[in-house]
Protein backbone atom coordinates (compact mmCIF):
# COMPACT_ATOMS: atom_id res chain seq x y z
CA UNK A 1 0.00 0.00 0.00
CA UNK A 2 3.06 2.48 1.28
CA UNK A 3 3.99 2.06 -2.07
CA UNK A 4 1.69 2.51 -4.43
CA UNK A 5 1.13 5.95 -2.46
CA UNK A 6 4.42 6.32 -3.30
CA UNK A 7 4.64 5.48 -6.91
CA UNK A 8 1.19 8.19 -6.94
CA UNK A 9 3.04 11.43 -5.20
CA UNK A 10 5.96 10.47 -7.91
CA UNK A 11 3.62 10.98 -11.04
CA UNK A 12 1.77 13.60 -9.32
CA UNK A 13 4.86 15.82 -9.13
CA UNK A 14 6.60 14.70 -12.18
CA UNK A 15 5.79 17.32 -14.50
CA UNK A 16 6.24 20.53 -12.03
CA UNK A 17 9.91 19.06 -11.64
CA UNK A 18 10.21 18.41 -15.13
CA UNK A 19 9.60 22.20 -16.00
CA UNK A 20 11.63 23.42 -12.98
CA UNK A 21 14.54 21.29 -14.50
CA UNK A 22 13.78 22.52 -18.14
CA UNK A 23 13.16 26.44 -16.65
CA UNK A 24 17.03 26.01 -14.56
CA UNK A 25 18.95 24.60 -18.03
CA UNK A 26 17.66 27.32 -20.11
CA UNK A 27 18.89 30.30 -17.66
CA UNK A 28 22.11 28.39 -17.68
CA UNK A 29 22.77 28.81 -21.71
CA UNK A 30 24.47 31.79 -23.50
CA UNK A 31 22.44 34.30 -24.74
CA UNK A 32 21.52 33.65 -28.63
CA UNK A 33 23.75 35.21 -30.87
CA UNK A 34 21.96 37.05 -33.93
CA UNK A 35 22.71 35.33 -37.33
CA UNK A 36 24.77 36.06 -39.55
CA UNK A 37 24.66 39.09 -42.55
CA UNK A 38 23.98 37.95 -45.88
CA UNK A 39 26.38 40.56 -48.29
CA UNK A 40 25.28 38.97 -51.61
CA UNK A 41 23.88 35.54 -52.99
CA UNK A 42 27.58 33.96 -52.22
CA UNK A 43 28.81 36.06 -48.82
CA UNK A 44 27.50 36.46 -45.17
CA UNK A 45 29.20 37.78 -42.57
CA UNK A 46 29.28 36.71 -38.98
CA UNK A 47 28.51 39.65 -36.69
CA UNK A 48 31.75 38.29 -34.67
CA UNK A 49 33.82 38.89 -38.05
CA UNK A 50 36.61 41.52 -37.02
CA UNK A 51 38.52 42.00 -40.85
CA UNK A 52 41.79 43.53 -38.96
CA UNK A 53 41.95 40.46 -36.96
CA UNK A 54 42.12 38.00 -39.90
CA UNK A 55 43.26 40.28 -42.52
CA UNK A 56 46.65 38.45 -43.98
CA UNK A 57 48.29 40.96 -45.14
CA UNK A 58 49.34 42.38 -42.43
C-alpha cells in the first residue's frame, strides 16, 4: 500500500519538476547570438567577423 502511495506522489509531481529542471537549463545557456549578414547571394558575414583580426596581409 506504502507504495503505491508512493509510486502516486511520484507521477503527481513529475511534471512541475520536469519544468523546474527545463526552466534552470535554459537560464544556464548563452544568450543567442543574432545570425549572420547575408552581403550577396555567395557572402555572409558573422557579426563576430573583425577583418583587422584575420586580414593576412598584415
Amino acid at each position: 500500500m506504502q507504495r503505491e502511495i508512493q509510486r502516486r506522489k511520484f507521477h503527481a509531481t513529475l511534471p512541475q519538476k520536469l519544468d523546474k529542471a527545463e526552466e534552470d537549463w535554459h537560464a544556464t545557456q548563452p544568450p543567442m547570438t543574432p545570425p549572420p549578414v547575408r552581403l550577396d547571394d555567395l557572402h555572409i558575414r558573422a557579426h563576430w567577423f573583425d577583418e583587422q583580426d584575420t586580414d593576412p596581409t598584415d
